[in-house]
PDB file of N, CA and C in Angstrom:
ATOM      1  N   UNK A   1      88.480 106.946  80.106  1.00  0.00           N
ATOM      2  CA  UNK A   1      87.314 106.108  80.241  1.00  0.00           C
ATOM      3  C   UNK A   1      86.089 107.011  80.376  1.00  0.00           C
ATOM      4  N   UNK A   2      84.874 106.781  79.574  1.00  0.00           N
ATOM      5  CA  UNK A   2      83.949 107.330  79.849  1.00  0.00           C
ATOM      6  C   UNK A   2      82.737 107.141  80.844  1.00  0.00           C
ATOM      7  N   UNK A   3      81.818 108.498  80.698  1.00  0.00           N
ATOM      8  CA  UNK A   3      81.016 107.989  82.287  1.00  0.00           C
ATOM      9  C   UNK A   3      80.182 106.638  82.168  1.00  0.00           C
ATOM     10  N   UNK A   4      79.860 106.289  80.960  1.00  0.00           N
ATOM     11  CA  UNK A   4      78.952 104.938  80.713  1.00  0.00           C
ATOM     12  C   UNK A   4      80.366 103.413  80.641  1.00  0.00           C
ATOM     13  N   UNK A   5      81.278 103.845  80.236  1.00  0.00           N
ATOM     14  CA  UNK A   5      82.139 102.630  80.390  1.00  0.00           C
ATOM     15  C   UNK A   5      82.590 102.349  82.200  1.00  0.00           C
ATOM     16  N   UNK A   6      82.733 103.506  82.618  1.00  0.00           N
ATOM     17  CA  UNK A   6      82.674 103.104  84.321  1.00  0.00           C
ATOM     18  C   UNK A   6      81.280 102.531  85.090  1.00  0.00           C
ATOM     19  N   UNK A   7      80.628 103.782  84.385  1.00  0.00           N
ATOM     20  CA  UNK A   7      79.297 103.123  84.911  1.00  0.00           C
ATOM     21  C   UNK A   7      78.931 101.567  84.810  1.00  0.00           C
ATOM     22  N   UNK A   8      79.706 100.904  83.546  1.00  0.00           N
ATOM     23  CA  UNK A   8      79.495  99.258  83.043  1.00  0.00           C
ATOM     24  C   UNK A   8      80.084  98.545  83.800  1.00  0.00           C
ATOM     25  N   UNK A   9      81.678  99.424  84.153  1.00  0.00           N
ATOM     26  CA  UNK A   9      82.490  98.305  85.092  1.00  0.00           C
ATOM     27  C   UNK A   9      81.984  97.972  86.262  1.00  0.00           C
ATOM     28  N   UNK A  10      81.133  98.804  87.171  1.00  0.00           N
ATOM     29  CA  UNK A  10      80.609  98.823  88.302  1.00  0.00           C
ATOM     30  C   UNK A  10      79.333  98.111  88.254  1.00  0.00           C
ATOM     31  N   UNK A  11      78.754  97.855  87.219  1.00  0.00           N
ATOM     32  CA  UNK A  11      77.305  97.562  86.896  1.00  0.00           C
ATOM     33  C   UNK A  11      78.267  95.745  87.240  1.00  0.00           C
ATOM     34  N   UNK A  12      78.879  95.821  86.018  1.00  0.00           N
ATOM     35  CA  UNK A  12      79.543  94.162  86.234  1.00  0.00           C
ATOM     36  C   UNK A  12      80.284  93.751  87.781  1.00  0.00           C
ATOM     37  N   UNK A  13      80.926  94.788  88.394  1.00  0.00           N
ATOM     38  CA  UNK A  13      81.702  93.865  90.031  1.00  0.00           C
ATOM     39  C   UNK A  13      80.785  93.923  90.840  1.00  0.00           C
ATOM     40  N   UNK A  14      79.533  94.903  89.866  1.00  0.00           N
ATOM     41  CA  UNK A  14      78.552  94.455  91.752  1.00  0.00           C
ATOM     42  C   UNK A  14      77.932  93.238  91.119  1.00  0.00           C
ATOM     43  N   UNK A  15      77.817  92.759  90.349  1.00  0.00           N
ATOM     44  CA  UNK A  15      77.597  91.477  89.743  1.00  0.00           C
ATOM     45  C   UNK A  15      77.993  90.233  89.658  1.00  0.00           C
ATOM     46  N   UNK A  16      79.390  90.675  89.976  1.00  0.00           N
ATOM     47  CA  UNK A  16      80.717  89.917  90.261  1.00  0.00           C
ATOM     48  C   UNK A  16      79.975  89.566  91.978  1.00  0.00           C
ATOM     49  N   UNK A  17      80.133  90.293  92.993  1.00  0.00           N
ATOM     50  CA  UNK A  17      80.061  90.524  94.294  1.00  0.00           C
ATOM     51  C   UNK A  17      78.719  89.770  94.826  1.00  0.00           C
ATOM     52  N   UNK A  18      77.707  90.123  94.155  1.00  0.00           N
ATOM     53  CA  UNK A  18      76.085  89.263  94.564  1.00  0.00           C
ATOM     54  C   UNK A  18      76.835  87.805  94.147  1.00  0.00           C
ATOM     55  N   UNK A  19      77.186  87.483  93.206  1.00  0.00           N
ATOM     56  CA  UNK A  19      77.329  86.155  92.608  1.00  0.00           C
ATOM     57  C   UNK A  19      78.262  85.065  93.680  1.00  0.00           C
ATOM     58  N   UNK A  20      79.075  86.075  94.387  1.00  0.00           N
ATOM     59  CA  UNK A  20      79.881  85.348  95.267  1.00  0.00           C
ATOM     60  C   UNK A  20      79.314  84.330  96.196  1.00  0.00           C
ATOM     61  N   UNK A  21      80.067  83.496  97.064  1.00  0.00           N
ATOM     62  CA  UNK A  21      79.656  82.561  97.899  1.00  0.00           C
ATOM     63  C   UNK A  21      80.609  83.314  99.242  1.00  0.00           C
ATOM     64  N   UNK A  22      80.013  82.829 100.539  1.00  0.00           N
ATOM     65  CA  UNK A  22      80.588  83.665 101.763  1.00  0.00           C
ATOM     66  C   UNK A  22      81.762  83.216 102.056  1.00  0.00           C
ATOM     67  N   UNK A  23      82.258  82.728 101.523  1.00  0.00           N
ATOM     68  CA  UNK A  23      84.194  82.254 101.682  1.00  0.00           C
ATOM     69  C   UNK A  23      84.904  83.367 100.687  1.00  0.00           C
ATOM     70  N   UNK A  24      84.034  83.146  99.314  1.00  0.00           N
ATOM     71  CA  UNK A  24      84.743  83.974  98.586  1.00  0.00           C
ATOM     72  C   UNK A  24      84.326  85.826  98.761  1.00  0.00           C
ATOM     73  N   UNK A  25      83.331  86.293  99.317  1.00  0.00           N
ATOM     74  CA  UNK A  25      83.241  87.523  99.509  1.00  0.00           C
ATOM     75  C   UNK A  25      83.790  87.853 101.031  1.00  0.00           C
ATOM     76  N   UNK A  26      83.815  86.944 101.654  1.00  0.00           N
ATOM     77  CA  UNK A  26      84.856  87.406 103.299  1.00  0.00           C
ATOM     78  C   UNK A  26      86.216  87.637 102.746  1.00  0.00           C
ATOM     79  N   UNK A  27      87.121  86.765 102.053  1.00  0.00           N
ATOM     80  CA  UNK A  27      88.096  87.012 101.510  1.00  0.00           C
ATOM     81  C   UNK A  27      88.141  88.543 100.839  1.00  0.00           C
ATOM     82  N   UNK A  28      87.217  88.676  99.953  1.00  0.00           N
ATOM     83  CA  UNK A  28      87.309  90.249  98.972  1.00  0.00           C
ATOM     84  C   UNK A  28      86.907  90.854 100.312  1.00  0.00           C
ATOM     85  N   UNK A  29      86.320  90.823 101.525  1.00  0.00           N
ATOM     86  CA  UNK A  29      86.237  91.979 102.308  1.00  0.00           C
ATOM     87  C   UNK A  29      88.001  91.747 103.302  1.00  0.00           C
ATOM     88  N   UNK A  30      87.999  91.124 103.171  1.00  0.00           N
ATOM     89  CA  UNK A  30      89.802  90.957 103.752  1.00  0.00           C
ATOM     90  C   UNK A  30      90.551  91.822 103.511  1.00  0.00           C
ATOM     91  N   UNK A  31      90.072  91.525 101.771  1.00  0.00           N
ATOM     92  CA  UNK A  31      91.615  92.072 100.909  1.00  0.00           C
ATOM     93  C   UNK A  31      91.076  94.010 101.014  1.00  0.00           C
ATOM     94  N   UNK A  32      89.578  94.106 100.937  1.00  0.00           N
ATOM     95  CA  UNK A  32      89.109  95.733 100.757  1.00  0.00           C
ATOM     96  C   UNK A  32      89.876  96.375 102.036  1.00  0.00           C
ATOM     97  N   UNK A  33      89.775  95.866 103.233  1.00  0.00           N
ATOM     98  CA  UNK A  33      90.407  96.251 104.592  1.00  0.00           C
ATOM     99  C   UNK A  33      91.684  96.629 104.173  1.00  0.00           C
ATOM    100  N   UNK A  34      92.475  95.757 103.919  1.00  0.00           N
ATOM    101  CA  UNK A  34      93.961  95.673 104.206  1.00  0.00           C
ATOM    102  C   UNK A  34      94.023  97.377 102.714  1.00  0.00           C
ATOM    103  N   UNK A  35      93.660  97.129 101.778  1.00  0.00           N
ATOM    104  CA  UNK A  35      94.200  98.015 100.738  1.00  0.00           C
ATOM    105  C   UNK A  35      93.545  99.523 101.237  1.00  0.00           C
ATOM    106  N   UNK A  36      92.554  99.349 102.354  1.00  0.00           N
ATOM    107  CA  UNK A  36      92.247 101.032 102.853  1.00  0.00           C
ATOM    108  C   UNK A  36      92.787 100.821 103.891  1.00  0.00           C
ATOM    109  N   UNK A  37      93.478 100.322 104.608  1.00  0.00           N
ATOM    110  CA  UNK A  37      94.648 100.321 106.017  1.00  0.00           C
ATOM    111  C   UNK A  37      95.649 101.097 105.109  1.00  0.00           C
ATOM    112  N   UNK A  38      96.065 100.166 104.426  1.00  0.00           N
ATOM    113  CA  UNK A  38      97.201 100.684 103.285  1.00  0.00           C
ATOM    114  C   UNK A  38      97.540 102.042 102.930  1.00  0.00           C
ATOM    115  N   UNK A  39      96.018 102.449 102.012  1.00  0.00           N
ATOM    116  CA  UNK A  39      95.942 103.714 102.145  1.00  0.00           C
ATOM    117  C   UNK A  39      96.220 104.728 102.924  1.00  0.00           C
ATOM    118  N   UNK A  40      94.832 104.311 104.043  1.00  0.00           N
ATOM    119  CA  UNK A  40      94.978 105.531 105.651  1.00  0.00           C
ATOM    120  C   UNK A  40      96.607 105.505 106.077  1.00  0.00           C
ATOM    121  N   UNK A  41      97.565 104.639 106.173  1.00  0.00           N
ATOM    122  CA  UNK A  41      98.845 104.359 106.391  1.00  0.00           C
ATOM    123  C   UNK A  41      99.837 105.429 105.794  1.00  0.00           C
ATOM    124  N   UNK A  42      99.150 104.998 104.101  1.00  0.00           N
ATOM    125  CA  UNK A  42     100.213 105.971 103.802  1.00  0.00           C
ATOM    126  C   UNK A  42     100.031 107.357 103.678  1.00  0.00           C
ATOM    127  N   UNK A  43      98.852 108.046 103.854  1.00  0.00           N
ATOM    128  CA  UNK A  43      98.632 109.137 103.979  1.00  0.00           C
ATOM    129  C   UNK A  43      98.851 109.848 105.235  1.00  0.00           C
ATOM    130  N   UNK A  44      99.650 109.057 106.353  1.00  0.00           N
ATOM    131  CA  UNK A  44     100.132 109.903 107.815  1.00  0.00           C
ATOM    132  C   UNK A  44     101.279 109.705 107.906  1.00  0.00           C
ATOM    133  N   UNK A  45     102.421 108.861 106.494  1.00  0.00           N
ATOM    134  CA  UNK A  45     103.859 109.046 106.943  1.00  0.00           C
ATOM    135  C   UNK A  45     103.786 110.585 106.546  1.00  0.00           C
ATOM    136  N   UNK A  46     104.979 110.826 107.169  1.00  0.00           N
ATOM    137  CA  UNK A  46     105.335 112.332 107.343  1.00  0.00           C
ATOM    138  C   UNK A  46     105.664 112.838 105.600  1.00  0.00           C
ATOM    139  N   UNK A  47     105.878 114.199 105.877  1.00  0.00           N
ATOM    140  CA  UNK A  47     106.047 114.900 104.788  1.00  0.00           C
ATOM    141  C   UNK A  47     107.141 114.036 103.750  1.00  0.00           C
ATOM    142  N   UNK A  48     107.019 114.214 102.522  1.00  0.00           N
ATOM    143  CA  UNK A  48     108.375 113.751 101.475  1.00  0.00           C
ATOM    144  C   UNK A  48     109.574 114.510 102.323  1.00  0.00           C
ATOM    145  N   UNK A  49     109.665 115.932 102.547  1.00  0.00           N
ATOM    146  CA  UNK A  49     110.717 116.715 102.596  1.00  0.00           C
ATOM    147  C   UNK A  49     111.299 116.490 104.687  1.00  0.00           C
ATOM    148  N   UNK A  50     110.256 116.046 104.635  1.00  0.00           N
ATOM    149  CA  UNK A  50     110.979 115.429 106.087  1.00  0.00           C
ATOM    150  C   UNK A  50     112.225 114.740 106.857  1.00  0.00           C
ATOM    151  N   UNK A  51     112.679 115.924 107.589  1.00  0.00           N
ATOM    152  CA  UNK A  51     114.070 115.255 107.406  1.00  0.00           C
ATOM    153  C   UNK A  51     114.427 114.041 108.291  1.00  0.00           C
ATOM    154  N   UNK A  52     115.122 113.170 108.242  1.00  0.00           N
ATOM    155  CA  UNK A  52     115.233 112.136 109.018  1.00  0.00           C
ATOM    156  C   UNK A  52     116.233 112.913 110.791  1.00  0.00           C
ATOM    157  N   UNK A  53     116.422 111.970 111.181  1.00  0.00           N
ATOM    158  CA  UNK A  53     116.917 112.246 112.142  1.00  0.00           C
ATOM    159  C   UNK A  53     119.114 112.864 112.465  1.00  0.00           C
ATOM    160  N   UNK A  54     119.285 112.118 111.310  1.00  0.00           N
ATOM    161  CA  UNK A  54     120.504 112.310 111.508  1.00  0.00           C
ATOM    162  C   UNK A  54     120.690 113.237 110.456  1.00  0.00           C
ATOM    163  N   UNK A  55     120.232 113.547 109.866  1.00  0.00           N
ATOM    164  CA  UNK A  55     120.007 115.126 108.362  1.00  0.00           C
ATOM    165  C   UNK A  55     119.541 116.290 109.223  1.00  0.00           C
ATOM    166  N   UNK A  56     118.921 115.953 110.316  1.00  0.00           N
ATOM    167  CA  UNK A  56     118.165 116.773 111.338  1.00  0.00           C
ATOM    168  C   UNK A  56     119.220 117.552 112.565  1.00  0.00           C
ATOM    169  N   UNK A  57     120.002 116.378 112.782  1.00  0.00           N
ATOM    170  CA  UNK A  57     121.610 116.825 113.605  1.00  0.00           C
ATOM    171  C   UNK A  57     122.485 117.489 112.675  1.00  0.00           C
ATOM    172  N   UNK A  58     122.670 116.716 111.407  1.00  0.00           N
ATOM    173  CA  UNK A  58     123.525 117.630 110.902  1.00  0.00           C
ATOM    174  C   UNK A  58     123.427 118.937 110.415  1.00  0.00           C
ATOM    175  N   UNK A  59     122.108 119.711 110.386  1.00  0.00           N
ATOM    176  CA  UNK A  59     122.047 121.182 110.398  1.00  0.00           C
ATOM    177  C   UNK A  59     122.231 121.907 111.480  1.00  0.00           C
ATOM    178  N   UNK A  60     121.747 121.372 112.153  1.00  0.00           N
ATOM    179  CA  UNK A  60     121.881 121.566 113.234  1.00  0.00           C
ATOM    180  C   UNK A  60     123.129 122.567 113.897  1.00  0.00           C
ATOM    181  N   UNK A  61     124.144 120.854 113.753  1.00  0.00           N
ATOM    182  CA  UNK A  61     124.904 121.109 113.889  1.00  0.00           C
ATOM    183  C   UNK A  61     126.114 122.079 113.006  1.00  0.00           C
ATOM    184  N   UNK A  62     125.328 122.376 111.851  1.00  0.00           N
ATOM    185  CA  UNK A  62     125.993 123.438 110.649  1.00  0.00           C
ATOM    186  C   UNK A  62     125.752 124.661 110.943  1.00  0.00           C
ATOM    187  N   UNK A  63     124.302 124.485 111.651  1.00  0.00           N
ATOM    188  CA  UNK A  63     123.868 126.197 112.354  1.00  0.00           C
ATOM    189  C   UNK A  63     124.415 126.461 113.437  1.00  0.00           C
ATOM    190  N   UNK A  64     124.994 126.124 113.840  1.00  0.00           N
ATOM    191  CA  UNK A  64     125.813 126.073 115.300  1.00  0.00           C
ATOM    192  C   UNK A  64     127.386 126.419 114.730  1.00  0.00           C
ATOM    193  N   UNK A  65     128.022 125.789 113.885  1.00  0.00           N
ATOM    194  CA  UNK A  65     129.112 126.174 113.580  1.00  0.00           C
ATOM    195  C   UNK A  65     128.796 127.553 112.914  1.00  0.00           C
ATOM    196  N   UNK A  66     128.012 127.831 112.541  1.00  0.00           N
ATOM    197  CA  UNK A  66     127.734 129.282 111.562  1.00  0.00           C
ATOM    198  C   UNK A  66     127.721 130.112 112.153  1.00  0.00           C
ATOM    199  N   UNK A  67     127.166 129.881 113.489  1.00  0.00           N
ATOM    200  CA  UNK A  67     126.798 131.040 114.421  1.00  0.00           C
ATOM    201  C   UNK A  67     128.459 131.620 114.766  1.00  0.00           C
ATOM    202  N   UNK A  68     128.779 130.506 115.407  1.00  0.00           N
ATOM    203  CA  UNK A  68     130.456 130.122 116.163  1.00  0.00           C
ATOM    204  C   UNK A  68     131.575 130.989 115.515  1.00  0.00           C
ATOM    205  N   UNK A  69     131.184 131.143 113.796  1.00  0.00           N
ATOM    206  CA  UNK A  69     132.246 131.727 113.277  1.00  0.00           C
ATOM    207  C   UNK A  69     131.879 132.719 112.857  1.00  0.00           C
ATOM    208  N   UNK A  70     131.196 133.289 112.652  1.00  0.00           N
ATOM    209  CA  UNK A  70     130.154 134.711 112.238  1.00  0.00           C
ATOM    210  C   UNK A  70     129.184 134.433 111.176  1.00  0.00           C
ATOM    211  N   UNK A  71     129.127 133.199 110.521  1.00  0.00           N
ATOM    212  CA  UNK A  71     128.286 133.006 109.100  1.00  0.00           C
ATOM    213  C   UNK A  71     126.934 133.481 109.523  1.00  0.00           C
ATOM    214  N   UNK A  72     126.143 134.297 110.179  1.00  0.00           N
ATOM    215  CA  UNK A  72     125.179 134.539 110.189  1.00  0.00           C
ATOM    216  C   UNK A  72     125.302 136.263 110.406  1.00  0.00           C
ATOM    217  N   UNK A  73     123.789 136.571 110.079  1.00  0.00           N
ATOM    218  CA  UNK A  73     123.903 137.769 110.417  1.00  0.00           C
ATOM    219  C   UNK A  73     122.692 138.090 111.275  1.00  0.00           C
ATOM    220  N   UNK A  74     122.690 139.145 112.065  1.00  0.00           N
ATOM    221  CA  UNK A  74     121.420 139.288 113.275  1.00  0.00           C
ATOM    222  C   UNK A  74     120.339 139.757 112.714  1.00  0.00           C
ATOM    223  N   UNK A  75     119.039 139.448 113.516  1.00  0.00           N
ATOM    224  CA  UNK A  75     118.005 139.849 113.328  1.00  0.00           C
ATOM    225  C   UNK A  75     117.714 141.244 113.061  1.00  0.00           C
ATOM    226  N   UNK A  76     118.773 141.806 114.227  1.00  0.00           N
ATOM    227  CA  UNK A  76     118.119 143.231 114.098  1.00  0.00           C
ATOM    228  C   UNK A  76     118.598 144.191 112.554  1.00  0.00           C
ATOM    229  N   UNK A  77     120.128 143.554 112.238  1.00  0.00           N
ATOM    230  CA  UNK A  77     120.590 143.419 110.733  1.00  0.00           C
ATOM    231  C   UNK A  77     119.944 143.078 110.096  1.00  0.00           C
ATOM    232  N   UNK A  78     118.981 142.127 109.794  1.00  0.00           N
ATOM    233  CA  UNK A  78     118.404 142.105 108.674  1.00  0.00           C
ATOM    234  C   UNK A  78     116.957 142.812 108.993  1.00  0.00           C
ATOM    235  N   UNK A  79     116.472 143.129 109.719  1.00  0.00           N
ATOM    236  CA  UNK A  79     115.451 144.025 110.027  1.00  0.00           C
ATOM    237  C   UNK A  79     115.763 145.421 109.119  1.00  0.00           C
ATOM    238  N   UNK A  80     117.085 146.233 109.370  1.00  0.00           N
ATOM    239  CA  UNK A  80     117.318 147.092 109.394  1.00  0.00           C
ATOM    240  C   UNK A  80     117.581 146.794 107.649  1.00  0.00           C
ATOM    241  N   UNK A  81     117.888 146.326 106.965  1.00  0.00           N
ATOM    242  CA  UNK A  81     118.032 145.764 105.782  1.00  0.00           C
ATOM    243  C   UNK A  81     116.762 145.955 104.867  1.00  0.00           C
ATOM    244  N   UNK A  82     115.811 145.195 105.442  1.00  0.00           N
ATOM    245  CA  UNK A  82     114.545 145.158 104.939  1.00  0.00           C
ATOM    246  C   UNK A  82     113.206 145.830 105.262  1.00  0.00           C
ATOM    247  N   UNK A  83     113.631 146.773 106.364  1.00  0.00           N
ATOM    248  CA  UNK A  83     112.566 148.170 106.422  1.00  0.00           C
ATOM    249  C   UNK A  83     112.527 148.380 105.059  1.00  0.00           C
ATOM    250  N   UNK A  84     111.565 148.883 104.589  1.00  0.00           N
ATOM    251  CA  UNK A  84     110.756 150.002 103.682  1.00  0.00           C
ATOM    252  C   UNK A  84     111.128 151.543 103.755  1.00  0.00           C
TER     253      UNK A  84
END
């Protein structure tokens, strides 16, 4: 869309908007609320990669068995690994 075809659409809903009667523009301010609630809403659920709660135990609990059986290796091991 170009800048003069937006510029037209906006030229026409504020046209749309003066023309209204106060039943019908309280309503369009109803509906403007709810769709920027909407918005602000969905922009503070948590991350996509966020893990839920029971995905959250079960590493958990995988890092705990890892430790338990040797699957890990120590800090100071991989320090000593990755000096320069």
């Amino acid at each position: 869309m170009t800048t003069m075809e937006l510029n037209l659409r906006k030229q026409h809903f504020t046209q749309f908007i003066l023309s209204m009667d106060e039943e019908e523009f309280t309503e369009l301010e109803k509906y403007a609320k709810t769709l920027s609630l909407k918005k602000a809403a969905s922009k503070s659920k948590p991350y996509p990669w966020a893990l839920s709660e029971k995905e959250l135990t079960s590493c958990v609990r995988e890092a705990r068995e890892d430790v338990l059986y040797g699957r890990c290796i120590s800090d100071e091991d991989l320090t000593k690994d990755y000096r320069i």
